[in-house]
PDB file of N, CA and C in Angstrom:
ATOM      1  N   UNK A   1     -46.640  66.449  18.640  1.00  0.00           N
ATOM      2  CA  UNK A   1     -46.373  65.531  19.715  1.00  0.00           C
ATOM      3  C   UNK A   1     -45.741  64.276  19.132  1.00  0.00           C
ATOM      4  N   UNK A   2     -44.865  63.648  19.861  1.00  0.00           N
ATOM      5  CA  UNK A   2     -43.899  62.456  19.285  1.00  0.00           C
ATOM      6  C   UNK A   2     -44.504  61.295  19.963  1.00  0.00           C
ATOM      7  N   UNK A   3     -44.386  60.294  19.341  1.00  0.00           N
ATOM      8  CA  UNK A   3     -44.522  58.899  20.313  1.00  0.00           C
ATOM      9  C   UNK A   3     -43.680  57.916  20.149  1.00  0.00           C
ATOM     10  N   UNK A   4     -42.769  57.504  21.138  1.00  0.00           N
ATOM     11  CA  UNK A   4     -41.978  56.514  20.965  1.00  0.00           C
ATOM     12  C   UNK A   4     -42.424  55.072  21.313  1.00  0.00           C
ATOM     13  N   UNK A   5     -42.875  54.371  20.088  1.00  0.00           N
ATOM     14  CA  UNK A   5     -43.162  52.503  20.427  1.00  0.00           C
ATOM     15  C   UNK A   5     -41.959  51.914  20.841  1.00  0.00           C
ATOM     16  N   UNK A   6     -42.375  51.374  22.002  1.00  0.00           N
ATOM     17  CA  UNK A   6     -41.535  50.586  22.071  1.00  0.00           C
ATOM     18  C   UNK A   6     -41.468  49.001  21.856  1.00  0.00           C
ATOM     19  N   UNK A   7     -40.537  48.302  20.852  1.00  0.00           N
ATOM     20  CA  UNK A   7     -39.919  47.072  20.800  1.00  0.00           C
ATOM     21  C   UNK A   7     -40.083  46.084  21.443  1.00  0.00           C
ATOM     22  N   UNK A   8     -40.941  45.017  21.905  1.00  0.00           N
ATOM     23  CA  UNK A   8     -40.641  43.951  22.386  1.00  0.00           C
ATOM     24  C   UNK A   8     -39.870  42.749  21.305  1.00  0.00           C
ATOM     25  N   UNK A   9     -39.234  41.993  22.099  1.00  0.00           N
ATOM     26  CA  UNK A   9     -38.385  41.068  21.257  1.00  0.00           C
ATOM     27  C   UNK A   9     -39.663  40.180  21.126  1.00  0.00           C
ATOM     28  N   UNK A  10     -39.670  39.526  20.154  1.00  0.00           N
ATOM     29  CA  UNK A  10     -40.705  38.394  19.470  1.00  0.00           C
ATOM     30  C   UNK A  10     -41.201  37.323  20.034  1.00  0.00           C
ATOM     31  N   UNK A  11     -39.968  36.345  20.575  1.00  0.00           N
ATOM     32  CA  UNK A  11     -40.308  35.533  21.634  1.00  0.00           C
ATOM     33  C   UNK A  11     -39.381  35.879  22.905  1.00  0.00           C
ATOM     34  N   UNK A  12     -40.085  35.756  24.123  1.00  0.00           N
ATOM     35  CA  UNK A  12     -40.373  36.062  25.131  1.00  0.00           C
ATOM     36  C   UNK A  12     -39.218  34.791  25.816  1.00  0.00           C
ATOM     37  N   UNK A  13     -38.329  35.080  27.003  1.00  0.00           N
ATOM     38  CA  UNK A  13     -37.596  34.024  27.722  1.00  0.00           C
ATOM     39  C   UNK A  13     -38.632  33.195  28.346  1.00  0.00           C
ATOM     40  N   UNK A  14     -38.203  31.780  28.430  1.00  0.00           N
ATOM     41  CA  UNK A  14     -38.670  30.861  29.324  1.00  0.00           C
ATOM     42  C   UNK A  14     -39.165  31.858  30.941  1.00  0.00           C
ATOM     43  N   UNK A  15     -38.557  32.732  31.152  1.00  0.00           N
ATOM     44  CA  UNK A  15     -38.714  32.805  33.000  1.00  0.00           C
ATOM     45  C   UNK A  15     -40.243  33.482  32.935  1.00  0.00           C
ATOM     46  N   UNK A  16     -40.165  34.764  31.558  1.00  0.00           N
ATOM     47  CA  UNK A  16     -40.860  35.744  31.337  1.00  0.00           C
ATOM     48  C   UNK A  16     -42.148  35.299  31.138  1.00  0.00           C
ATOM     49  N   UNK A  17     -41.936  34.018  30.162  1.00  0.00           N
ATOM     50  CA  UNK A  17     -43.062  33.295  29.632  1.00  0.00           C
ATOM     51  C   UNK A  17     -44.222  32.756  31.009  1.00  0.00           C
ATOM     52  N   UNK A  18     -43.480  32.232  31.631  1.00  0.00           N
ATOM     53  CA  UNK A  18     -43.840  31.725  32.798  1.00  0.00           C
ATOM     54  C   UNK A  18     -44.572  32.629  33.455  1.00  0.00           C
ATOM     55  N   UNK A  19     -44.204  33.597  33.690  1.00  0.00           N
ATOM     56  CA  UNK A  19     -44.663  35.021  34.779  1.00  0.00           C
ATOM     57  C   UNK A  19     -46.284  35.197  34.311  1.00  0.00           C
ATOM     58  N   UNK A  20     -45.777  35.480  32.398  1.00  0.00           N
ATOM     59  CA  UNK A  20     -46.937  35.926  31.881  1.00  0.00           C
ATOM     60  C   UNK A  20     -47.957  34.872  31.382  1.00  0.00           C
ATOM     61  N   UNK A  21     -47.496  33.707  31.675  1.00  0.00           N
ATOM     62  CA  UNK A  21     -48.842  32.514  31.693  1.00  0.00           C
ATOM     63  C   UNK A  21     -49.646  32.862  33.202  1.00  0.00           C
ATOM     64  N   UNK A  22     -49.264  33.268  34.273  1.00  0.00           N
ATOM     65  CA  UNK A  22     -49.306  33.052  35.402  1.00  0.00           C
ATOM     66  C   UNK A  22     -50.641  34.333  35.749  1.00  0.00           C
ATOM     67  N   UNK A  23     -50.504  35.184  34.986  1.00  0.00           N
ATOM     68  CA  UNK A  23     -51.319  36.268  34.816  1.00  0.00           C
ATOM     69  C   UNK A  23     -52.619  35.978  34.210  1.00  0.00           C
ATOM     70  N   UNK A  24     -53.843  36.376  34.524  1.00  0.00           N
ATOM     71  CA  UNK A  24     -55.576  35.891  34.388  1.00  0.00           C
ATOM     72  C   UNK A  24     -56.344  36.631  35.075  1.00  0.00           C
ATOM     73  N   UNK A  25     -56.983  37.380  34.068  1.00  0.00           N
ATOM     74  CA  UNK A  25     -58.370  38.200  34.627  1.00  0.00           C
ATOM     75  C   UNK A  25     -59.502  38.011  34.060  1.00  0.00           C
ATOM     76  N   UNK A  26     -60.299  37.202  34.974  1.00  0.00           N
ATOM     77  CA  UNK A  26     -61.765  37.223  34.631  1.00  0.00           C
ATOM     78  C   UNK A  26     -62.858  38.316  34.997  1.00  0.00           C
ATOM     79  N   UNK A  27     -63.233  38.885  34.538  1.00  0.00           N
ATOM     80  CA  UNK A  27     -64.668  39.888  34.734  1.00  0.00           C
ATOM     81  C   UNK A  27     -65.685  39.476  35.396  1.00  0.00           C
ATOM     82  N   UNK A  28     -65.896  38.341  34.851  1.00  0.00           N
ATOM     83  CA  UNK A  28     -67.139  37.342  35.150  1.00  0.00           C
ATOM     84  C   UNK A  28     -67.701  37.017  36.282  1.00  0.00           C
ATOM     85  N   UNK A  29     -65.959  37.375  37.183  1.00  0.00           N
ATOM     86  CA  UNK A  29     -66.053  36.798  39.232  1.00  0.00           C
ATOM     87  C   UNK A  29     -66.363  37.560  39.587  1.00  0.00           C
ATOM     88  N   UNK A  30     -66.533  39.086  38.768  1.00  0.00           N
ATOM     89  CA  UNK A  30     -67.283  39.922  39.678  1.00  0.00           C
ATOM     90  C   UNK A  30     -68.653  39.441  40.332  1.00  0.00           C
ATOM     91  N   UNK A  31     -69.277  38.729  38.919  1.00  0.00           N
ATOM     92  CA  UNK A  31     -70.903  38.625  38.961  1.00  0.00           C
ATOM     93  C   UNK A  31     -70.955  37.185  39.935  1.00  0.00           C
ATOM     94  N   UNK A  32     -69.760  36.102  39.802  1.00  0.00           N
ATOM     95  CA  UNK A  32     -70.163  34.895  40.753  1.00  0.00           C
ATOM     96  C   UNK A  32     -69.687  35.308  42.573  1.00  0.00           C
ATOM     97  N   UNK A  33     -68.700  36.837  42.429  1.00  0.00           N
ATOM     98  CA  UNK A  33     -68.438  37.191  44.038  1.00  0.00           C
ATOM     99  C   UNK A  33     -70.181  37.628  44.286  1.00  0.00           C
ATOM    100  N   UNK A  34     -70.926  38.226  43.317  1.00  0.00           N
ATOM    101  CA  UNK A  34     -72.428  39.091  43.674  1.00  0.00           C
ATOM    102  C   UNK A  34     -72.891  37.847  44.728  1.00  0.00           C
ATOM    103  N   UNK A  35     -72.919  36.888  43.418  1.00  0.00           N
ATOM    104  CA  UNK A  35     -73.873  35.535  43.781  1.00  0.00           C
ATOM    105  C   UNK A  35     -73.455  35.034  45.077  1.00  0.00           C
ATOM    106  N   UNK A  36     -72.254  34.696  45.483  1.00  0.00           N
ATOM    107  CA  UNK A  36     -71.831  34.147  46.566  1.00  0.00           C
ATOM    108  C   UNK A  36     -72.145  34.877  47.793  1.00  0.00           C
ATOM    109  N   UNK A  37     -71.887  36.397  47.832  1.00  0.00           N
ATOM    110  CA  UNK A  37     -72.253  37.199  49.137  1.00  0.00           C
ATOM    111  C   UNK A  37     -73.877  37.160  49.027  1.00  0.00           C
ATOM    112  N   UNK A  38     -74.754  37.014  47.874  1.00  0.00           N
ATOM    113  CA  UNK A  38     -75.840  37.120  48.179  1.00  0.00           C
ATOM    114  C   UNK A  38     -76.529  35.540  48.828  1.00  0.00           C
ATOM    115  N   UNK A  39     -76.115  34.666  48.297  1.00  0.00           N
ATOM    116  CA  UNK A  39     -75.588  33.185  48.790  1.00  0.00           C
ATOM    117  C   UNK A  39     -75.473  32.447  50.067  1.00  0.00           C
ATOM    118  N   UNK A  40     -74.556  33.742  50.802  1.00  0.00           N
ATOM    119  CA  UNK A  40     -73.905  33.354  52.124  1.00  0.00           C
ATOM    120  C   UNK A  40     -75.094  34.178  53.185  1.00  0.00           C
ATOM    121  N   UNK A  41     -75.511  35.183  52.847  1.00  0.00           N
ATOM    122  CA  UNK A  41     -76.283  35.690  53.298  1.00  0.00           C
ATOM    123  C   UNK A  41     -77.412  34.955  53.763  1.00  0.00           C
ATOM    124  N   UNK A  42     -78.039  34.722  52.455  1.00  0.00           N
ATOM    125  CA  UNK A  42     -79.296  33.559  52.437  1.00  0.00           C
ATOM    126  C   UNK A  42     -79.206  32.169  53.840  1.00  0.00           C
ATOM    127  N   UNK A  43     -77.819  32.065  53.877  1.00  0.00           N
ATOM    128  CA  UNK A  43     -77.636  30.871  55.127  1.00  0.00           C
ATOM    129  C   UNK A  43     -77.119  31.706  56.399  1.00  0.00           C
ATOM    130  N   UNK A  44     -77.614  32.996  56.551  1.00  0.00           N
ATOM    131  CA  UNK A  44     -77.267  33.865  57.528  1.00  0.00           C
ATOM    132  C   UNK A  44     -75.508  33.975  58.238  1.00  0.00           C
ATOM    133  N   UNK A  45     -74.804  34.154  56.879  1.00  0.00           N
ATOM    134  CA  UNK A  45     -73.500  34.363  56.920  1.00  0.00           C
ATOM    135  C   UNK A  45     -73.335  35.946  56.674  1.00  0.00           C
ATOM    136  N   UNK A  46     -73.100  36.848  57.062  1.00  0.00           N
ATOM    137  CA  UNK A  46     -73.005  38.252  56.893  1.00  0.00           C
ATOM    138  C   UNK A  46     -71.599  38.468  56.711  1.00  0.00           C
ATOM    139  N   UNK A  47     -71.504  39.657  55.654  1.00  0.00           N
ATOM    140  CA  UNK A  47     -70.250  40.447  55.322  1.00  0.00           C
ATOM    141  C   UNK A  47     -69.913  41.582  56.350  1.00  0.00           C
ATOM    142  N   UNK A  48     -68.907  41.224  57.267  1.00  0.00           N
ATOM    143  CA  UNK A  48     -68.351  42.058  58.352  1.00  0.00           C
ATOM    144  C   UNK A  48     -69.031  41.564  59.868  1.00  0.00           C
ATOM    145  N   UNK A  49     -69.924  40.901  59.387  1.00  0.00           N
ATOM    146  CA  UNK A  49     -70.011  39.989  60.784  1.00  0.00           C
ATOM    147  C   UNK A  49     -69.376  38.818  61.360  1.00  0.00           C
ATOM    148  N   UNK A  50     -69.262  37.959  60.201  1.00  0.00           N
ATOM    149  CA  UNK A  50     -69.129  37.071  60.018  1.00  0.00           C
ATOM    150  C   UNK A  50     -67.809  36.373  59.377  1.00  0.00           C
ATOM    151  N   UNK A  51     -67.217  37.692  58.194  1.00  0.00           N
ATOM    152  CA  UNK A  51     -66.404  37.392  57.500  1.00  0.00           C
ATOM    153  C   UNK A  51     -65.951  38.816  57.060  1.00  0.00           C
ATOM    154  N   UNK A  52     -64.730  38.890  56.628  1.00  0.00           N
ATOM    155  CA  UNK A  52     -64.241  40.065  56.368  1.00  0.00           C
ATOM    156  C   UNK A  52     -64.144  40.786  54.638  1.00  0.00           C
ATOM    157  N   UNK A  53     -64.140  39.171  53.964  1.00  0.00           N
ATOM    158  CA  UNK A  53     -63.842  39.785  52.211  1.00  0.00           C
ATOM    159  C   UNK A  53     -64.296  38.099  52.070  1.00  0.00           C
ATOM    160  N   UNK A  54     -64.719  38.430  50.357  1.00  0.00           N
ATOM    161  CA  UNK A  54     -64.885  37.495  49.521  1.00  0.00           C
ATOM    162  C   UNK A  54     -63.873  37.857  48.458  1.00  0.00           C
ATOM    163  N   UNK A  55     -62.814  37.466  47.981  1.00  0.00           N
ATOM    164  CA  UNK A  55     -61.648  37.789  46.943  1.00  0.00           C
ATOM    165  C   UNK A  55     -61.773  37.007  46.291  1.00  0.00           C
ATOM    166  N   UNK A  56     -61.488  37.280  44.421  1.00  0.00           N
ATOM    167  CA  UNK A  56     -61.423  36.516  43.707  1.00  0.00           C
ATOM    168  C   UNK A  56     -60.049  35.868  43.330  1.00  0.00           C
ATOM    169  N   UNK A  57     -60.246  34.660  43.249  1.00  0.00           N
ATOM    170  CA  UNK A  57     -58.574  33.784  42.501  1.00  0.00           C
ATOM    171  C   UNK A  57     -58.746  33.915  41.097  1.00  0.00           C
ATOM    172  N   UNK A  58     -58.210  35.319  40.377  1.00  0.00           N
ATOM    173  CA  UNK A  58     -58.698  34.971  38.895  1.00  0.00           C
ATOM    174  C   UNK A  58     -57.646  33.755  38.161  1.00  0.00           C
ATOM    175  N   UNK A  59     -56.409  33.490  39.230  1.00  0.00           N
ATOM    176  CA  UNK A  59     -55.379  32.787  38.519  1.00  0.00           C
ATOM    177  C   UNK A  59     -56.146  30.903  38.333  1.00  0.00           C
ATOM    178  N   UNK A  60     -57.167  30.930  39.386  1.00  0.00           N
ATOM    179  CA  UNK A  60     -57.878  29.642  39.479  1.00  0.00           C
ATOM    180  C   UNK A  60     -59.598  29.422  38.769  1.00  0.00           C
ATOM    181  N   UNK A  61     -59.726  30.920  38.490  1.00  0.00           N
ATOM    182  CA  UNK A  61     -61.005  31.128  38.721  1.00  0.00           C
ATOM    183  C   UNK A  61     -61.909  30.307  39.573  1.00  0.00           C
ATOM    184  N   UNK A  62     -61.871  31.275  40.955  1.00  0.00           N
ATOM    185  CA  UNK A  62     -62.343  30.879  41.730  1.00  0.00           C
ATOM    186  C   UNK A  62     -62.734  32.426  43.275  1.00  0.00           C
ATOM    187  N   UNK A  63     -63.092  31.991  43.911  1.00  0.00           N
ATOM    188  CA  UNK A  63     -63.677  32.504  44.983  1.00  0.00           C
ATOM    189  C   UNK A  63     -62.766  32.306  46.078  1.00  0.00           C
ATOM    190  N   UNK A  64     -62.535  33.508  47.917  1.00  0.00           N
ATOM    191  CA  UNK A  64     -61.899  32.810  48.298  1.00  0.00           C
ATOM    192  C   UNK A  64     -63.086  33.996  49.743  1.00  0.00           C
ATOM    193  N   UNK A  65     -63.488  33.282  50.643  1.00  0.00           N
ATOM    194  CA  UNK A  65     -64.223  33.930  51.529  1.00  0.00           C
ATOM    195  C   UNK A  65     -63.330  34.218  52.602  1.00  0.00           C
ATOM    196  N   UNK A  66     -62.294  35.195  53.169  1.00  0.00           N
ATOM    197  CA  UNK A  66     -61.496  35.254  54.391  1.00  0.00           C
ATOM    198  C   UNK A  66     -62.243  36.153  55.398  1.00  0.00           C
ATOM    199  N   UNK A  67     -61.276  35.875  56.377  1.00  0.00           N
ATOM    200  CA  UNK A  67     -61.171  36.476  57.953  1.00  0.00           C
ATOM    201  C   UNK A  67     -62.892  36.203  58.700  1.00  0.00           C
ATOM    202  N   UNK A  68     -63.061  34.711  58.314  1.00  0.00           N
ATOM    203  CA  UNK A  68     -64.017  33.977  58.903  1.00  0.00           C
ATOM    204  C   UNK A  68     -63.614  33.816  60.443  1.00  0.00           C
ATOM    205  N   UNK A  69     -64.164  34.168  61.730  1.00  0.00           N
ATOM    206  CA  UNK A  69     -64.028  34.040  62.785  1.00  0.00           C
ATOM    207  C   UNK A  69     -63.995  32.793  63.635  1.00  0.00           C
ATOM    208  N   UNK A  70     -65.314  31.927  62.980  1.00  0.00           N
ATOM    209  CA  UNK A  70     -65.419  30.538  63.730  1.00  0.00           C
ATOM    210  C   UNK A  70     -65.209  29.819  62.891  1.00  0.00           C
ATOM    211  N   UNK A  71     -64.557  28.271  63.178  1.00  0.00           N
ATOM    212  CA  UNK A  71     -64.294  27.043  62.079  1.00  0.00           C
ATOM    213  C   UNK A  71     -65.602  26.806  61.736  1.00  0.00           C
ATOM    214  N   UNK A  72     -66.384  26.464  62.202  1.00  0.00           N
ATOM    215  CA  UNK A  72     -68.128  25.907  62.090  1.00  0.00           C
ATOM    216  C   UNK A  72     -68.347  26.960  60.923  1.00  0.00           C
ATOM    217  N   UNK A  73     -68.019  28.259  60.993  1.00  0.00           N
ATOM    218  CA  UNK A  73     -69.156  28.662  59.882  1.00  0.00           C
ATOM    219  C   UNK A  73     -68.168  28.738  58.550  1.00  0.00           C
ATOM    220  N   UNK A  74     -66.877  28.732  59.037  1.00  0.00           N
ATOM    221  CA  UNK A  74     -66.018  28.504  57.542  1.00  0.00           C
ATOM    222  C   UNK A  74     -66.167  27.090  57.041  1.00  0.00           C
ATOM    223  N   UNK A  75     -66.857  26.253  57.641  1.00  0.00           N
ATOM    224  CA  UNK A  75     -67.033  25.124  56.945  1.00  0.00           C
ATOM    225  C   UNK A  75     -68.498  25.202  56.007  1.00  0.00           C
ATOM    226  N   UNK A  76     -69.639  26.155  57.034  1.00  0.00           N
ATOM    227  CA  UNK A  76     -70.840  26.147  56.231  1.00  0.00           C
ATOM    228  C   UNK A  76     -70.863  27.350  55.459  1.00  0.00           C
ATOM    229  N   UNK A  77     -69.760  28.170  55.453  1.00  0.00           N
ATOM    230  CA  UNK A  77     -69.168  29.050  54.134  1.00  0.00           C
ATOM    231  C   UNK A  77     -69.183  27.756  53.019  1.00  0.00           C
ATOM    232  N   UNK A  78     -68.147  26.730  52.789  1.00  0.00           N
ATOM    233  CA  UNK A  78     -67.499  26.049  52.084  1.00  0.00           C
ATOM    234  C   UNK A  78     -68.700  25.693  51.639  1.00  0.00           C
ATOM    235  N   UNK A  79     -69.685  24.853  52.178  1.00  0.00           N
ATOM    236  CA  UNK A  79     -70.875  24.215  51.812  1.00  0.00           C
ATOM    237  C   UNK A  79     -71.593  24.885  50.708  1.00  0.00           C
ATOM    238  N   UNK A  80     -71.529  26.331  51.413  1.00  0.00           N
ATOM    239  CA  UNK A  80     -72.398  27.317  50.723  1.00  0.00           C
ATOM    240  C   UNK A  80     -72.069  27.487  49.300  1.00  0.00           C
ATOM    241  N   UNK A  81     -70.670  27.403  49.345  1.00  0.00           N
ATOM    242  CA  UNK A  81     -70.548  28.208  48.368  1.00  0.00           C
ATOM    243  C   UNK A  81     -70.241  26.231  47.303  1.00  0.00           C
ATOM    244  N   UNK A  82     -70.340  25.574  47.440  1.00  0.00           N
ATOM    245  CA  UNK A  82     -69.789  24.065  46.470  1.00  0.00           C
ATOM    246  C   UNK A  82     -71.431  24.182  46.178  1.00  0.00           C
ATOM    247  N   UNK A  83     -72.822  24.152  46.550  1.00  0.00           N
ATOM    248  CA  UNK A  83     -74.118  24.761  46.535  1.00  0.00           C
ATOM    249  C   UNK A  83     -74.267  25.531  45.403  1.00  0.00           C
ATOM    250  N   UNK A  84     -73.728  26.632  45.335  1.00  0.00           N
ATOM    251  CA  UNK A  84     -73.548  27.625  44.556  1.00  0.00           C
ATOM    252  C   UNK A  84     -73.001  27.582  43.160  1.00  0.00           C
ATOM    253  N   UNK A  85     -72.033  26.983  43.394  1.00  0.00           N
ATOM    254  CA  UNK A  85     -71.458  27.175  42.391  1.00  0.00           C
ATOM    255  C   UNK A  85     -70.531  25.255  42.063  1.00  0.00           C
ATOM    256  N   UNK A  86     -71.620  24.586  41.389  1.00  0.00           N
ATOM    257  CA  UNK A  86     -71.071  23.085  41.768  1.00  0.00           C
ATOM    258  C   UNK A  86     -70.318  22.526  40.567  1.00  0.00           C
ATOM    259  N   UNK A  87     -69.594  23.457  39.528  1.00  0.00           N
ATOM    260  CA  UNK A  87     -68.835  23.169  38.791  1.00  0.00           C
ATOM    261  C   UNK A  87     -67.853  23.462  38.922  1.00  0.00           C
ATOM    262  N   UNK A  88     -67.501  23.945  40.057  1.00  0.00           N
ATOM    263  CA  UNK A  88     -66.096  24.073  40.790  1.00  0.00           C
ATOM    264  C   UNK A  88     -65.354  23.125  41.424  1.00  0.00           C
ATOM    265  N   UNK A  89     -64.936  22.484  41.187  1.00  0.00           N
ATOM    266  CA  UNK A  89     -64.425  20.931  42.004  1.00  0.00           C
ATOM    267  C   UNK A  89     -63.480  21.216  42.949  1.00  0.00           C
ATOM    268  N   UNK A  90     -62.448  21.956  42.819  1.00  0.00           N
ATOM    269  CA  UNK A  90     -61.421  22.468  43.830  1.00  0.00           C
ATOM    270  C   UNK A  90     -61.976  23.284  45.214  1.00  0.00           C
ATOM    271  N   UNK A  91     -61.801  22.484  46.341  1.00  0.00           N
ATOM    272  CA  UNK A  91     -62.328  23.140  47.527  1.00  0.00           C
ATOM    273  C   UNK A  91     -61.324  23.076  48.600  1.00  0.00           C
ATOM    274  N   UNK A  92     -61.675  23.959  49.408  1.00  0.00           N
ATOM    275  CA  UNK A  92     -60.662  23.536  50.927  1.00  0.00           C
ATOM    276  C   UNK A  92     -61.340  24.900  51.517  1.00  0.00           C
ATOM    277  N   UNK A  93     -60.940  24.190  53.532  1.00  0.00           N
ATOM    278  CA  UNK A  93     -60.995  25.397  54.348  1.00  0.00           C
ATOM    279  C   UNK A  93     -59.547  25.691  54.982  1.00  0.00           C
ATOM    280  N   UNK A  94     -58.723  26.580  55.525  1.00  0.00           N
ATOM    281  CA  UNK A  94     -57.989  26.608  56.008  1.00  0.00           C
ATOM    282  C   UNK A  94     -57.530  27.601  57.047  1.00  0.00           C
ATOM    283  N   UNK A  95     -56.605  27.789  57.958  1.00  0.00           N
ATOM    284  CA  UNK A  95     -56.572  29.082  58.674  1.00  0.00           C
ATOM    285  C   UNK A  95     -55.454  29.828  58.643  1.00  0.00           C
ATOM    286  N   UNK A  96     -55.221  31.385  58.440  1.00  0.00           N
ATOM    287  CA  UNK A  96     -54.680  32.029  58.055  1.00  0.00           C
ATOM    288  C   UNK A  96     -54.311  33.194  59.617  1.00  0.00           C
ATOM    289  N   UNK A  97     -52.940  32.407  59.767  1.00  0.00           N
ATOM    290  CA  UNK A  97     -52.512  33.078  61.370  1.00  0.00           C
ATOM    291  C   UNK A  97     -52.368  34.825  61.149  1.00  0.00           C
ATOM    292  N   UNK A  98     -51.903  35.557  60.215  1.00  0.00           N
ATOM    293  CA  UNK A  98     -51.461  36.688  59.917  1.00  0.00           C
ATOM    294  C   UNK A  98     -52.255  37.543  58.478  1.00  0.00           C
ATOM    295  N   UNK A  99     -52.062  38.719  58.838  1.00  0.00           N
ATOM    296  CA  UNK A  99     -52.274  39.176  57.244  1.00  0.00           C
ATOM    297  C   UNK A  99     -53.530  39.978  58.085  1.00  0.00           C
ATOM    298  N   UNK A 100     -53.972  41.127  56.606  1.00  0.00           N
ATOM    299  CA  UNK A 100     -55.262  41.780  56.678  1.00  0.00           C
ATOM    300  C   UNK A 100     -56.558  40.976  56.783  1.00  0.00           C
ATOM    301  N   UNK A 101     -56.937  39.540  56.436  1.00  0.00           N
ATOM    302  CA  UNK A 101     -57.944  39.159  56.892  1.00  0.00           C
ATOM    303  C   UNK A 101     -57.725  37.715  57.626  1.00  0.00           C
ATOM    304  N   UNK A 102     -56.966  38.180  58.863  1.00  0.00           N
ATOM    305  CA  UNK A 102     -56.544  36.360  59.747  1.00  0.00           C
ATOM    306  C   UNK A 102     -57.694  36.044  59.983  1.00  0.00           C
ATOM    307  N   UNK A 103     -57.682  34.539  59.726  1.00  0.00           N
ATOM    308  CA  UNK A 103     -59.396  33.867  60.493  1.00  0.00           C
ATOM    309  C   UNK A 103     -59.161  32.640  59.475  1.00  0.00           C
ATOM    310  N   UNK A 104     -60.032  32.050  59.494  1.00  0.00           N
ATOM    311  CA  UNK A 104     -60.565  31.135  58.503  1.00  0.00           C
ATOM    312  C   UNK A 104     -61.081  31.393  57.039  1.00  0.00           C
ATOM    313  N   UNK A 105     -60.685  30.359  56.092  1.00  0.00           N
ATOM    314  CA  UNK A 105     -60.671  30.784  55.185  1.00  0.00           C
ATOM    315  C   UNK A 105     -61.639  29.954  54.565  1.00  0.00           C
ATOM    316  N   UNK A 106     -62.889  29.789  53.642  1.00  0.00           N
ATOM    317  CA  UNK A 106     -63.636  28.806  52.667  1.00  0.00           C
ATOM    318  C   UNK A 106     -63.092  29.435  51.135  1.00  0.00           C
ATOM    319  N   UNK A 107     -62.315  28.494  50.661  1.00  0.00           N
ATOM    320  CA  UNK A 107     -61.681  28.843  49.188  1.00  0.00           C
ATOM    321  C   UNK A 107     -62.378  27.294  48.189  1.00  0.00           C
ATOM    322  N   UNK A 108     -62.779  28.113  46.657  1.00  0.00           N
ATOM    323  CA  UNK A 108     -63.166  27.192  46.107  1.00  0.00           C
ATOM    324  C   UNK A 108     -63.027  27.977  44.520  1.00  0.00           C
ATOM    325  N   UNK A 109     -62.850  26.598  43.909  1.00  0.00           N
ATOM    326  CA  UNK A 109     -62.091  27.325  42.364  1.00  0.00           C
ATOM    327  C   UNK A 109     -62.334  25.953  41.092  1.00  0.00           C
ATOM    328  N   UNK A 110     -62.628  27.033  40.529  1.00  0.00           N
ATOM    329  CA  UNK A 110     -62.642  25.925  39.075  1.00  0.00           C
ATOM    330  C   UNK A 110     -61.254  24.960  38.460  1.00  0.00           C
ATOM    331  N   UNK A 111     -59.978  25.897  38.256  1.00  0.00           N
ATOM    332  CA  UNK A 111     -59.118  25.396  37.913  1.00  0.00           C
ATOM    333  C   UNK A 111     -57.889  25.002  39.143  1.00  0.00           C
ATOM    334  N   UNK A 112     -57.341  23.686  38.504  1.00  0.00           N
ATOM    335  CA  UNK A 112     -56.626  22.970  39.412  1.00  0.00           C
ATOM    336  C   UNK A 112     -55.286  23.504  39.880  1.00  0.00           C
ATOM    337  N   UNK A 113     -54.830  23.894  41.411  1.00  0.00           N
ATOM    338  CA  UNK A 113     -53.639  24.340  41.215  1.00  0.00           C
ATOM    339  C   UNK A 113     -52.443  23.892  41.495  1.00  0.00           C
ATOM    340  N   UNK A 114     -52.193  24.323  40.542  1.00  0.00           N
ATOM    341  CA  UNK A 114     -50.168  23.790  39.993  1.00  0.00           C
ATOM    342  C   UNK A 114     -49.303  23.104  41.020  1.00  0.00           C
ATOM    343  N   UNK A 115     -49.663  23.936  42.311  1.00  0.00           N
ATOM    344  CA  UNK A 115     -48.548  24.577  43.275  1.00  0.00           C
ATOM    345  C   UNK A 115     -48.896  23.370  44.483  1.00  0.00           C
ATOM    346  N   UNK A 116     -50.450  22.787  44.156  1.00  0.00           N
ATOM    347  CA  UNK A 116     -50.594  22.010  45.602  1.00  0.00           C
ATOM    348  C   UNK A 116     -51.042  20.719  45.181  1.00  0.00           C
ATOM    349  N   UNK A 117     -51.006  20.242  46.707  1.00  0.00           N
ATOM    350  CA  UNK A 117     -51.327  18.089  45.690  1.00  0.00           C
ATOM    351  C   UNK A 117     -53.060  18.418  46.632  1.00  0.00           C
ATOM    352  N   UNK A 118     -53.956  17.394  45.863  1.00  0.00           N
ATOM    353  CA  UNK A 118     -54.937  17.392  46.056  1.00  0.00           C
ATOM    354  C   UNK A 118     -55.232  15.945  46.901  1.00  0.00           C
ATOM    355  N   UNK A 119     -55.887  15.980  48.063  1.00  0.00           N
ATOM    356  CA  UNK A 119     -56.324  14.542  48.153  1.00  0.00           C
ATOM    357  C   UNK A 119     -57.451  14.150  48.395  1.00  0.00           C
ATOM    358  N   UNK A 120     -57.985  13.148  47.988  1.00  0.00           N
ATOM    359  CA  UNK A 120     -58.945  12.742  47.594  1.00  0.00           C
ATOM    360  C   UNK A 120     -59.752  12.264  49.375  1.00  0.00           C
ATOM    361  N   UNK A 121     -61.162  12.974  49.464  1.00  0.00           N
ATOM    362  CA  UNK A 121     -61.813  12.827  50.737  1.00  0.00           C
ATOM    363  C   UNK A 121     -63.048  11.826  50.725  1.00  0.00           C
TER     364      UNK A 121
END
């Protein structure tokens, strides 16, 4: 049997570089998604009642609770989960008109992101 390696060039283009900074997998969110659904529960927030998915941001490491039905409980999602997990400083709720889980969203994350301005509440 043959195997052909293949060659990458040494250093990588600016665009490429970028792409592949942009890439991040933590393992770890498996065990803080456990904590959070067991979490949300505890404040009588239910998975499929209440909310549709808990997804991880591994690019933020962070948490993101969607297709929350009422604003009120995507806010005491948010609560729940800054509670939980209070070395996370990055928080927000927001609403999500389209997509597989439309509703309200409680998102919260360790690292700061790039892409948005933060303001101070």
């Amino acid at each position: 049997m043959n195997f052909t390696f293949i060659q990458y060039p040494r250093a990588l283009s600016p665009a490429v570089a970028d792409l592949v900074s942009l890439f991040a997998f933590h393992p770890e969110l498996f065990e803080h998604r456990t904590l959070a659904l067991e979490a949300l529960a505890a404040h009588d927030l239910h998975w499929f009642e209440h909310f549709g998915s808990v997804d991880l941001l591994h690019d933020l490491f962070g948490l993101e609770v969607c297709g929350i039905i009422e604003e009120s409980d995507a806010h005491v999602a948010l609560c729940v989960l800054q509670e939980t997990f209070p070395d996370w400083p990055h928080s927000d709720v927001h609403y999500r008109r389209s997509g597989r889980d439309r509703g309200w969203k409680a998102i919260i994350h360790k690292n700061r992101d790039k892409r948005r301005r933060y303001q101070k509440i």
